[in-house]
Structure formats: structure tokens, C-alpha cells
N, C-alpha and C. Protein backbone atom coordinates (compact mmCIF):
# COMPACT_ATOMS: atom_id res chain seq x y z
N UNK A 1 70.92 48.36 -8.85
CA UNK A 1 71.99 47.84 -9.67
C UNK A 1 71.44 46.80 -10.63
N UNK A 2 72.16 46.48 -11.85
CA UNK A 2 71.78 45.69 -12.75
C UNK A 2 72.68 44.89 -13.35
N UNK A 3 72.81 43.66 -13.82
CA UNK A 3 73.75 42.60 -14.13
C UNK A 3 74.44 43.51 -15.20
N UNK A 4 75.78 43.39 -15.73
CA UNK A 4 76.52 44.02 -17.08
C UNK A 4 76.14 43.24 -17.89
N UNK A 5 75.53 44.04 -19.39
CA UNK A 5 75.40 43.32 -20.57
C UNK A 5 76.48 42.47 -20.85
N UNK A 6 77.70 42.92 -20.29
CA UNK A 6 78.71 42.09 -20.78
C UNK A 6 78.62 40.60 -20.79
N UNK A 7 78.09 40.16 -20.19
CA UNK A 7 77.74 38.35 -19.26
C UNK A 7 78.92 37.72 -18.17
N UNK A 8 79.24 38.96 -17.70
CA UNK A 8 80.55 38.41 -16.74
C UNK A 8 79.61 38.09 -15.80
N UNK A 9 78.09 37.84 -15.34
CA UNK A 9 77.51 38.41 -14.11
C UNK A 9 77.64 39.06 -13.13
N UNK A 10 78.38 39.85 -13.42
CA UNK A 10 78.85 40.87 -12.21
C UNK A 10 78.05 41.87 -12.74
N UNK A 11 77.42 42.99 -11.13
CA UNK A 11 76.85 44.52 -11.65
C UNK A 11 77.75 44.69 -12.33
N UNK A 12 76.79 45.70 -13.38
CA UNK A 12 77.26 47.17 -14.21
C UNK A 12 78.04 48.25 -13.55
N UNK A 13 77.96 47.86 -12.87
CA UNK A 13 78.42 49.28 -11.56
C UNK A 13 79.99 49.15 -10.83
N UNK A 14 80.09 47.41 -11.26
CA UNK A 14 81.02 47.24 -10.26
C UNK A 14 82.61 46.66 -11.96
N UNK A 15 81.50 46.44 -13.00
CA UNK A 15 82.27 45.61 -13.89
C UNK A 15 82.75 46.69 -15.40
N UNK A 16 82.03 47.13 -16.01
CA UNK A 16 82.29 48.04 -17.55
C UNK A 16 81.98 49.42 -16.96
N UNK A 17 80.98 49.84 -16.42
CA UNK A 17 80.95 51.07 -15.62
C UNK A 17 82.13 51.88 -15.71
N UNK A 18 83.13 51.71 -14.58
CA UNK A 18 84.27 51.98 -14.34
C UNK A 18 85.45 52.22 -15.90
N UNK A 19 85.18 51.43 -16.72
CA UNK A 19 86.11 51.84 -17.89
C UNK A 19 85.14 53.11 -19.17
N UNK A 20 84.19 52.89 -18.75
CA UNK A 20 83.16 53.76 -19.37
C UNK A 20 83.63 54.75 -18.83
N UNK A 21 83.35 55.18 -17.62
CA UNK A 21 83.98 56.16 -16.95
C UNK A 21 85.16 56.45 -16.50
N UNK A 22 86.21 56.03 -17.27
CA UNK A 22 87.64 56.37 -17.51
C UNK A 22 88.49 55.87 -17.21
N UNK A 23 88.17 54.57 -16.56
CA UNK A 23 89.16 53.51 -15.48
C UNK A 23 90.05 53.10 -17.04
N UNK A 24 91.11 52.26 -16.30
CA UNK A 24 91.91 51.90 -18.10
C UNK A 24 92.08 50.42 -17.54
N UNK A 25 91.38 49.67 -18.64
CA UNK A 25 91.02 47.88 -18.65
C UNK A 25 92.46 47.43 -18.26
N UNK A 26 92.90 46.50 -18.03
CA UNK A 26 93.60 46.15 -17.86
C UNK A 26 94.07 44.50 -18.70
N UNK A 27 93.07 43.98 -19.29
CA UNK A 27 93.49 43.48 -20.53
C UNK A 27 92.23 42.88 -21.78
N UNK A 28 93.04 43.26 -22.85
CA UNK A 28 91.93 42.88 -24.10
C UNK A 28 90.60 42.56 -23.78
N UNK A 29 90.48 41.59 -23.21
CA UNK A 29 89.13 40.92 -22.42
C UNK A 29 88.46 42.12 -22.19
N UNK A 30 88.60 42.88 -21.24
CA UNK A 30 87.98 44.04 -20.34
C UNK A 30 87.30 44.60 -21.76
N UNK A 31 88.76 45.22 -22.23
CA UNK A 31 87.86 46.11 -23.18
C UNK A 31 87.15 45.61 -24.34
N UNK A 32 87.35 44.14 -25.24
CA UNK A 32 85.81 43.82 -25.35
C UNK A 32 84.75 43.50 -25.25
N UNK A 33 84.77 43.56 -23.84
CA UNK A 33 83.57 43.33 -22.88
C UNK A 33 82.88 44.97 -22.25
N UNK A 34 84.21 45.85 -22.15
CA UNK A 34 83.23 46.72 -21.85
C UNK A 34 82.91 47.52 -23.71
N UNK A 35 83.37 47.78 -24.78
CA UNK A 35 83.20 47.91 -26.24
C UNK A 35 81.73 47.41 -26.28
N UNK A 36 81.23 45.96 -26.32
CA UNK A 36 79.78 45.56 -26.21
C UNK A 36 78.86 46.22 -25.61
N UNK A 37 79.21 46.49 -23.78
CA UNK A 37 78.51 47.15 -23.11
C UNK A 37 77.78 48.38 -23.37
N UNK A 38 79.14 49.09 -24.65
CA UNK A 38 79.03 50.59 -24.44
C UNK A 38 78.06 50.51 -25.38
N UNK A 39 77.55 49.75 -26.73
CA UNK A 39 76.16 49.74 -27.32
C UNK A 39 75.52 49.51 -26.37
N UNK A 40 75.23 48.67 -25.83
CA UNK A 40 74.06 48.31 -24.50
C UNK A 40 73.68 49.61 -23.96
N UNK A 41 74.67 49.99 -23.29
CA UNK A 41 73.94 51.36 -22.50
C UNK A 41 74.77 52.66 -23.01
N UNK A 42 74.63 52.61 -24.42
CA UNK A 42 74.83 53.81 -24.90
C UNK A 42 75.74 55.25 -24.64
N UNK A 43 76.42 53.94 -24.65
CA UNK A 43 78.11 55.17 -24.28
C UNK A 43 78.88 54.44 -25.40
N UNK A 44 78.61 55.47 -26.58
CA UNK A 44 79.15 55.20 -27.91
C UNK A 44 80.78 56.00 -28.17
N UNK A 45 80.60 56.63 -27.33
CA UNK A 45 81.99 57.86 -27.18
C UNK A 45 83.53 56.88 -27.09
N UNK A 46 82.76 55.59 -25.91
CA UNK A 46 83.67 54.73 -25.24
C UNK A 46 84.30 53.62 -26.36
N UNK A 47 83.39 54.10 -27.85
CA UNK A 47 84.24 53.03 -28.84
C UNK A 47 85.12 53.54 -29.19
N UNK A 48 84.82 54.78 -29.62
CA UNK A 48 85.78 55.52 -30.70
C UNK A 48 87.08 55.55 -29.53
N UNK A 49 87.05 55.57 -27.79
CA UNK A 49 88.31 56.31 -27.34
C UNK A 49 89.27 55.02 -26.97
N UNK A 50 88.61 54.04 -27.40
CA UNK A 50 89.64 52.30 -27.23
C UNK A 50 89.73 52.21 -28.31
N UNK A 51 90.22 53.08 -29.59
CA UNK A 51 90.85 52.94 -31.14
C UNK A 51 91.69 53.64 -31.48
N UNK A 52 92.47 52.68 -32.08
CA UNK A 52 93.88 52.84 -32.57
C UNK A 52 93.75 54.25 -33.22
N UNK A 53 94.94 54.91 -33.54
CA UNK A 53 94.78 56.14 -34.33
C UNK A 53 94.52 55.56 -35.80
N UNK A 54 95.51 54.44 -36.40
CA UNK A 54 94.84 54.12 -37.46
C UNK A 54 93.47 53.24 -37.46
N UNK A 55 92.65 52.86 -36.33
CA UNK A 55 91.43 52.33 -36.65
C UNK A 55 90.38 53.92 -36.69
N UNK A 56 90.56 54.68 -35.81
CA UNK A 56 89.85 55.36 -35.81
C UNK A 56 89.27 56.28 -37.30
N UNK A 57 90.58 56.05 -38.36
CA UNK A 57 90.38 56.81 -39.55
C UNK A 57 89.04 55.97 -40.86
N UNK A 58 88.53 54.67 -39.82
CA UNK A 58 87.10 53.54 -40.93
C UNK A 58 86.31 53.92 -39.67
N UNK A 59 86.64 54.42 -38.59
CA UNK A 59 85.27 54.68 -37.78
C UNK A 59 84.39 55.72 -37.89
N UNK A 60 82.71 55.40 -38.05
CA UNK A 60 81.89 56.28 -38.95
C UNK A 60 80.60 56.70 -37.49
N UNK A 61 81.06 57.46 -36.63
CA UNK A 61 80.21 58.11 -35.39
C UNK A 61 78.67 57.73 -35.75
N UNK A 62 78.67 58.18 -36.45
CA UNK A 62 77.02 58.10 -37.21
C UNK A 62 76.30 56.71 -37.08
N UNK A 63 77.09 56.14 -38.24
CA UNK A 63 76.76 55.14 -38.37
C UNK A 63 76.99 53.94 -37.36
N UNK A 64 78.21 54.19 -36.34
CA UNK A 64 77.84 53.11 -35.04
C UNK A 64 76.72 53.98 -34.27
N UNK A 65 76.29 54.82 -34.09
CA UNK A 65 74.87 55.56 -33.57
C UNK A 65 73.85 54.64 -33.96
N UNK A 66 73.64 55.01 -35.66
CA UNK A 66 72.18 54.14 -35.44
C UNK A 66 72.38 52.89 -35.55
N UNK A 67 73.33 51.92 -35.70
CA UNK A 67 73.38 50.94 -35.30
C UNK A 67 73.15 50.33 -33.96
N UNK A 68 73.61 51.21 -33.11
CA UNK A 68 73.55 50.94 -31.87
C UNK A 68 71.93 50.92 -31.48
N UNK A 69 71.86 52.06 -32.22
CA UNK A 69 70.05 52.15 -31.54
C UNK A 69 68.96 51.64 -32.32
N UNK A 70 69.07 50.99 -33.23
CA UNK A 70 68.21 50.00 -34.06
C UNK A 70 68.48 48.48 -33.84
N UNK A 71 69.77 48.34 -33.06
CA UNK A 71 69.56 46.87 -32.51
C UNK A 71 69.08 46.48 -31.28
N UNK A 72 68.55 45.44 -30.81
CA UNK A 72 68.21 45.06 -29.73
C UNK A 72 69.71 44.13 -29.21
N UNK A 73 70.75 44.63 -28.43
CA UNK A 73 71.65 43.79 -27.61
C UNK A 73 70.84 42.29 -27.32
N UNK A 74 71.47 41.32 -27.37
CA UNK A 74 71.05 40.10 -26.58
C UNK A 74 71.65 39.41 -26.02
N UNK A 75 73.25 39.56 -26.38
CA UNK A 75 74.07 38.55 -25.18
C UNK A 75 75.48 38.85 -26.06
N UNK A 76 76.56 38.74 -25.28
CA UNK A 76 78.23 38.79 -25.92
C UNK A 76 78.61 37.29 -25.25
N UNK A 77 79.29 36.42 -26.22
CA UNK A 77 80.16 35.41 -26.31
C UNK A 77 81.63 35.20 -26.49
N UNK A 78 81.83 35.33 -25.31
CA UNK A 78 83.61 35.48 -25.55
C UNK A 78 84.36 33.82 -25.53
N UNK A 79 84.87 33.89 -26.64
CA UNK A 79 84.83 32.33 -27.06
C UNK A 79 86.23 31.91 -26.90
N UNK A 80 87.44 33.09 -27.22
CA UNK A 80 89.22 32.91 -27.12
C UNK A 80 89.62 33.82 -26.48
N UNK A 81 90.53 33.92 -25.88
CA UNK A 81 91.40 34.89 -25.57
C UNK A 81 92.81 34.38 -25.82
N UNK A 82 94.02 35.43 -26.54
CA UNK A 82 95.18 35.14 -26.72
C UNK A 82 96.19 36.22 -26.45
N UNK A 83 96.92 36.02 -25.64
CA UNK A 83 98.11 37.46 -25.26
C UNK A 83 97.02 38.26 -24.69
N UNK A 84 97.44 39.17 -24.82
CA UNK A 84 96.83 40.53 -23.86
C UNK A 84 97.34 40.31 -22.21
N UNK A 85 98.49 39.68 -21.89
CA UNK A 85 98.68 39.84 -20.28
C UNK A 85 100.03 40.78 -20.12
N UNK A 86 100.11 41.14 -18.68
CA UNK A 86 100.73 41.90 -18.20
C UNK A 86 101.93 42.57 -19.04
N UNK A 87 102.72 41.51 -19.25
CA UNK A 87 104.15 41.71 -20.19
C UNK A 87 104.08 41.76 -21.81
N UNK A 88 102.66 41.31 -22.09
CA UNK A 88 102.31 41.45 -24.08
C UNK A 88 102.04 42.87 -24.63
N UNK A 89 102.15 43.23 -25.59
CA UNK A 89 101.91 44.57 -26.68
C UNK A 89 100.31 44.19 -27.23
N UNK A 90 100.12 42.87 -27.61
CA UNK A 90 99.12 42.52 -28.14
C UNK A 90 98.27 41.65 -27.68
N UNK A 91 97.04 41.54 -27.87
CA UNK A 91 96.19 40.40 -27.77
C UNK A 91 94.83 40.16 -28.62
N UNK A 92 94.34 38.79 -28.60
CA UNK A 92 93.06 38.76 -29.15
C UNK A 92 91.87 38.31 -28.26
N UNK A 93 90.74 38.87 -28.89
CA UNK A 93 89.63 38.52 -28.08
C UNK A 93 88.53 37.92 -29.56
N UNK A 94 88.20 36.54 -29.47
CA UNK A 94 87.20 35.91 -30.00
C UNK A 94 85.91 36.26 -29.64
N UNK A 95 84.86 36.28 -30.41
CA UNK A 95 83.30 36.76 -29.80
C UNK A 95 82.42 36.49 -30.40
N UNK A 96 81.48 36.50 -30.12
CA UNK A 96 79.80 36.29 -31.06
C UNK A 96 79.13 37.33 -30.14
N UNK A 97 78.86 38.58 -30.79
CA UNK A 97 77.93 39.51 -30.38
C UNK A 97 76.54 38.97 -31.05
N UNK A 98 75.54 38.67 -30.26
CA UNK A 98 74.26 38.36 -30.89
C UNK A 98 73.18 39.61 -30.37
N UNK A 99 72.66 39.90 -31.12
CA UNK A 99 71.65 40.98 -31.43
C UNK A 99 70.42 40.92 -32.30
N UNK A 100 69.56 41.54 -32.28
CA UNK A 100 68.15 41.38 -33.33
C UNK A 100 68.18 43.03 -34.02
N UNK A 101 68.08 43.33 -35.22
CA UNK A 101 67.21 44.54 -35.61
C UNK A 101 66.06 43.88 -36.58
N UNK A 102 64.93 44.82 -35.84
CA UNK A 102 63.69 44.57 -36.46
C UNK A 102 63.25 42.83 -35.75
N UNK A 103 63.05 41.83 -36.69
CA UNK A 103 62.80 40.60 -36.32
C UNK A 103 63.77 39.62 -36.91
N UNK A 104 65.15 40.32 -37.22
CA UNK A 104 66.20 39.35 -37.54
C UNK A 104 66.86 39.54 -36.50
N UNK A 105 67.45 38.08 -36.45
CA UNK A 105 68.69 38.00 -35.50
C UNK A 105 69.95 37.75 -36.12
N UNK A 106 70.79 38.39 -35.69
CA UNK A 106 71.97 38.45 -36.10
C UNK A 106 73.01 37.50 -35.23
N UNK A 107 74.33 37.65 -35.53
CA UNK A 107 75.31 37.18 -35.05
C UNK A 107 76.48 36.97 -35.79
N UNK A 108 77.25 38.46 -34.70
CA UNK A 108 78.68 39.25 -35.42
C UNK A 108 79.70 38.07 -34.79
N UNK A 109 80.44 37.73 -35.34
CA UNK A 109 81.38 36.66 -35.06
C UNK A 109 82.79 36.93 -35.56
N UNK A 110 83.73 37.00 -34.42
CA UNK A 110 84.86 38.41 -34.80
C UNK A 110 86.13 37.94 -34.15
N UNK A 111 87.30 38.02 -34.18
CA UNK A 111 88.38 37.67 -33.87
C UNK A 111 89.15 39.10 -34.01
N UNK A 112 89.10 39.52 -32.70
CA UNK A 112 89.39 41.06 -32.82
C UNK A 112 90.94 41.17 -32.10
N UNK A 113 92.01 42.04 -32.56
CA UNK A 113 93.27 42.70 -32.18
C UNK A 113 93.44 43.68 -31.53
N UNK A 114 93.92 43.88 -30.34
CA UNK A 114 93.59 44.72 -29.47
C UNK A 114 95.78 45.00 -29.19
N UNK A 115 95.91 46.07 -29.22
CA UNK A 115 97.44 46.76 -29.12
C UNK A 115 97.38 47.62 -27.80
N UNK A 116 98.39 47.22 -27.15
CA UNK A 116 98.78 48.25 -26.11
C UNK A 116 99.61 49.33 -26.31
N UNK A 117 99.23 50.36 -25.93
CA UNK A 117 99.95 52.18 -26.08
C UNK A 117 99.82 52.18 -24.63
N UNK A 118 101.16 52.60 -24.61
CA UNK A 118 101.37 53.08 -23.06
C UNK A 118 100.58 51.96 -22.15
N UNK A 119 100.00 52.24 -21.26
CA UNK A 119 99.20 51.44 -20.42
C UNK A 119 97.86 51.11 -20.71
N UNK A 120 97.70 51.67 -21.68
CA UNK A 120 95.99 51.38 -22.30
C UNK A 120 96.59 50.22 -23.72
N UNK A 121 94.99 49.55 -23.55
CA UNK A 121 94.58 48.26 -24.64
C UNK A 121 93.38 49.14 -25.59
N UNK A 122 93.79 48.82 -26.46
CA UNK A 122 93.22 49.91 -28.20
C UNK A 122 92.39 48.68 -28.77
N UNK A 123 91.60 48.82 -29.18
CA UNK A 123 91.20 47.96 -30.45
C UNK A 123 91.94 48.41 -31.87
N UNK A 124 92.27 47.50 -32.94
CA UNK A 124 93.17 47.78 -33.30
C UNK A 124 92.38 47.15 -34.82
N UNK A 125 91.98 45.65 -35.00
CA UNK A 125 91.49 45.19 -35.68
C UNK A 125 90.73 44.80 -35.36
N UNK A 126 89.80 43.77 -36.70
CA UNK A 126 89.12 42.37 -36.25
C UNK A 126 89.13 41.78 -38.00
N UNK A 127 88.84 40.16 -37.48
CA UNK A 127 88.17 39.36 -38.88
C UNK A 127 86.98 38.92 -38.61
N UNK A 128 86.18 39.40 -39.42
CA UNK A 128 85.01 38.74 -39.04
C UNK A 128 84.52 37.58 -39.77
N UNK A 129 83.77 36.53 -38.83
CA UNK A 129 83.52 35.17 -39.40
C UNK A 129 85.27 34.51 -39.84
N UNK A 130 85.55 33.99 -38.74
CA UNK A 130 86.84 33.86 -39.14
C UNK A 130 86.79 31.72 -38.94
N UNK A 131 87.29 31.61 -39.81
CA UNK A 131 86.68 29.71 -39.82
C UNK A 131 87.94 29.03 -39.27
N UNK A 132 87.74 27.98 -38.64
CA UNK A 132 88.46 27.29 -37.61
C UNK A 132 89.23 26.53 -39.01
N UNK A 133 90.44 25.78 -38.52
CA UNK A 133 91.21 25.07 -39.23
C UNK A 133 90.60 23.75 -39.58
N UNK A 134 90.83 23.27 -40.59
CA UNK A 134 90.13 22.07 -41.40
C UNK A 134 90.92 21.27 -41.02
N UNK A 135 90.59 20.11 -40.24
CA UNK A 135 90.89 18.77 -39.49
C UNK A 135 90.82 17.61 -40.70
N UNK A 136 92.04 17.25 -40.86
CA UNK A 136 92.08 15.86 -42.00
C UNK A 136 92.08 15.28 -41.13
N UNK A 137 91.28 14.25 -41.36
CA UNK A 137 90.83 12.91 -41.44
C UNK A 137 91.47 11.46 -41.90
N UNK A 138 92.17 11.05 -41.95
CA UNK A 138 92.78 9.41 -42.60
C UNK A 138 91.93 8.50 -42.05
N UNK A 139 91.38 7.64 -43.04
CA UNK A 139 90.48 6.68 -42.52
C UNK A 139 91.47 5.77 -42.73
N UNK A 140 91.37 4.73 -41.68
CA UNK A 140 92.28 3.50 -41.67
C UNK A 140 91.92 2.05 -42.42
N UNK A 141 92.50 1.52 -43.48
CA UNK A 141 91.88 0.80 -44.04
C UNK A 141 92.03 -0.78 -42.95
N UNK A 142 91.29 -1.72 -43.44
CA UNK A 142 90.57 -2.68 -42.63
C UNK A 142 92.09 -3.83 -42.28
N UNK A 143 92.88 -3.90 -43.64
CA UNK A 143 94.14 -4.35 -43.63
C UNK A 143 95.27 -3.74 -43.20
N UNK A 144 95.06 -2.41 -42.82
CA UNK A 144 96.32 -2.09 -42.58
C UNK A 144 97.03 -1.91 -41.35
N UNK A 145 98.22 -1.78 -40.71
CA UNK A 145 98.53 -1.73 -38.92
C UNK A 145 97.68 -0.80 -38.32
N UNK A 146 97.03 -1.28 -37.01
CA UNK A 146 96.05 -0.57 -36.04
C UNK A 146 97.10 0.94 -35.22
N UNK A 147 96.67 1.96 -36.19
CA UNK A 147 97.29 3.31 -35.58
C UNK A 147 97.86 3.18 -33.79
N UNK A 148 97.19 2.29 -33.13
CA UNK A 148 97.38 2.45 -31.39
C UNK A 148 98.77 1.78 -31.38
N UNK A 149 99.46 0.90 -32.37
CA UNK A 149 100.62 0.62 -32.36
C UNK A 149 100.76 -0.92 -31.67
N UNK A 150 99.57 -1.06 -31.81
CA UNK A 150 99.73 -2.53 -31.22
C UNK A 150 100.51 -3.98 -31.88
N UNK A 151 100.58 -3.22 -33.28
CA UNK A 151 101.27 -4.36 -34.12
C UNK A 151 99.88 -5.46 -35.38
N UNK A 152 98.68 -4.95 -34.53
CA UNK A 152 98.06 -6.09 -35.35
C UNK A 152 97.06 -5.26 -36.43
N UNK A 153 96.23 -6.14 -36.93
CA UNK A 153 96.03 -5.59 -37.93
C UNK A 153 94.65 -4.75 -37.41
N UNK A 154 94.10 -3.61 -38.53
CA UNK A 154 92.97 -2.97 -38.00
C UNK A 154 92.23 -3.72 -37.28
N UNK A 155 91.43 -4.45 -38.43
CA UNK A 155 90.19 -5.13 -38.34
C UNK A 155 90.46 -5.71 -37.30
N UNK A 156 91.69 -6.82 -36.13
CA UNK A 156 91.53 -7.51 -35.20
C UNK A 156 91.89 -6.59 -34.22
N UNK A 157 91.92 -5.75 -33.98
CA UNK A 157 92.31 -4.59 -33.06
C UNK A 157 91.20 -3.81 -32.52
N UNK A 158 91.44 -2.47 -32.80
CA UNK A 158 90.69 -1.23 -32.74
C UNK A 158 89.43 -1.11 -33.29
N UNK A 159 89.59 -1.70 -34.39
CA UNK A 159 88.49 -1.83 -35.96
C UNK A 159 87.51 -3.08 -35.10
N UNK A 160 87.84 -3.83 -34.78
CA UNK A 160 87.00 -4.46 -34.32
C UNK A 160 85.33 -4.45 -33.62
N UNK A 161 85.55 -3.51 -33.13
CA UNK A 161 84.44 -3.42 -32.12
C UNK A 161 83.59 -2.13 -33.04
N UNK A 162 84.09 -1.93 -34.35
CA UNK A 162 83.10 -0.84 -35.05
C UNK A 162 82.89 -1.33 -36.04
């Protein structure tokens, strides 16, 4: 037995195996964890059959082929998960697939949509490189009330000790 590319550390045998071989995931997670796998150990069949009817019409057999087999797998990063439980239609799965072809390294970074039909989870979408929300900042000037609400002014407050 051998660890799953996926990085759940669980065997292959005991973890993506089973949906490779026809088991049905049971949420988003699963299936982009076992989706990664199926480049790893080359069960490419297992992408195309977790896609939507409308994803399946940009999916190019071929071309996830030699992709698959000109990269070197190196690790999957599952970074979010959102919805995808028992009672949802939908969910998302966040990721950084990192890989090398040739002597570049890559790193696919994806915020993928995954739809439930019947009892099965589809891949459905993704965005890739998708950028986190921009955090404003207010800097507090030296005169003005100390944000903690203490009443006094920055500088003898909070501001103080910086």
C-alpha cells in the first residue's frame, strides 16, 4: 500500500481508490481530492465522469492526457472548503495543485464549484488565481480618540508604547 497523492495521509487503497473505482464522494472535498489523485495515478477517465454536462462540453481528453503525463504531481493544498454538506446543492473547494513539467514548477491555484445531481458531487467550475479581499487600513492619527474607546487620546493610550 501507498500514502494517496491526495495528502489526506491515508492509503490509496483505503482513501481516492474507492471513488476511482466507482464509490460516489460524498462531499466536494472527496472529489477534489480524489480529481488530483486521478492525474497522479492516471485514471484520467475519473475527470471527465465528475463533470457537469455543461463542463464537460471545454473538456479536451487529449489534452488533460498529456498534461497529466508531462507533469511531475508534487503535492495538493486544500486551503477552503464552503457548502458541499449533506443538505447543500453546492459547494467550493480552494486548492494549490503544485506540480513541475520539465524543470519548472508550477502552481494551479483554483477556487473550484462543485454541484450536486442526484447523489453525486460534479465539478462544475473553477477561478483560477482568485485574490483574497483587500483589507483597508485607517491609520490613526497621533491626536485623535484611541480606537479601544478608552476616551483618551492616541498618543497617551494605545499609540504610546509604538
Amino acid at each position: 500500500m501507498s500514502e494517496c497523492p491526495c495528502g489526506s495521509h491515508a492509503e490509496y487503497d483505503a482513501c481516492c481508490a474507492p471513488f476511482h473505482n466507482g464509490a460516489i464522494a460524498e462531499t466536494p472535498e472527496q472529489v477534489m481530492r480524489s480529481r488530483y489523485s486521478a492525474f497522479v495515478v492516471d485514471k484520467l477517465q475519473y475527470l471527465e465522469d465528475t463533470l457537469t454536462e455543461e463542463s464537460k462540453s471545454d473538456y479536451d481528453a487529449e489534452e488533460t492526457k498529456t498534461w497529466a503525463e508531462n507533469a511531475k504531481w508534487l503535492k495538493l493544498e486544500v486551503r477552503n472548503t464552503t457548502g458541499g454538506g449533506k443538505d447543500d446543492t453546492t459547494g467550493t473547494v480552494e486548492f494549490v495543485a503544485n506540480f513541475k513539467v520539465g524543470p519548472e514548477h508550477h502552481a494551479h491555484h483554483e477556487v473550484s464549484t462543485f454541484v450536486k445531481e442526484g447523489d453525486r458531487w460534479l465539478y462544475s467550475h473553477g477561478d483560477m488565481n482568485p485574490r483574497q479581499e483587500q483589507r483597508i487600513v485607517t491609520k490613526v492619527g497621533r491626536n485623535e480618540p484611541c480606537p479601544c474607546g478608552s476616551g483618551k487620546k492616541y498618543k497617551k493610550c494605545c499609540g504610546a508604547a509604538a
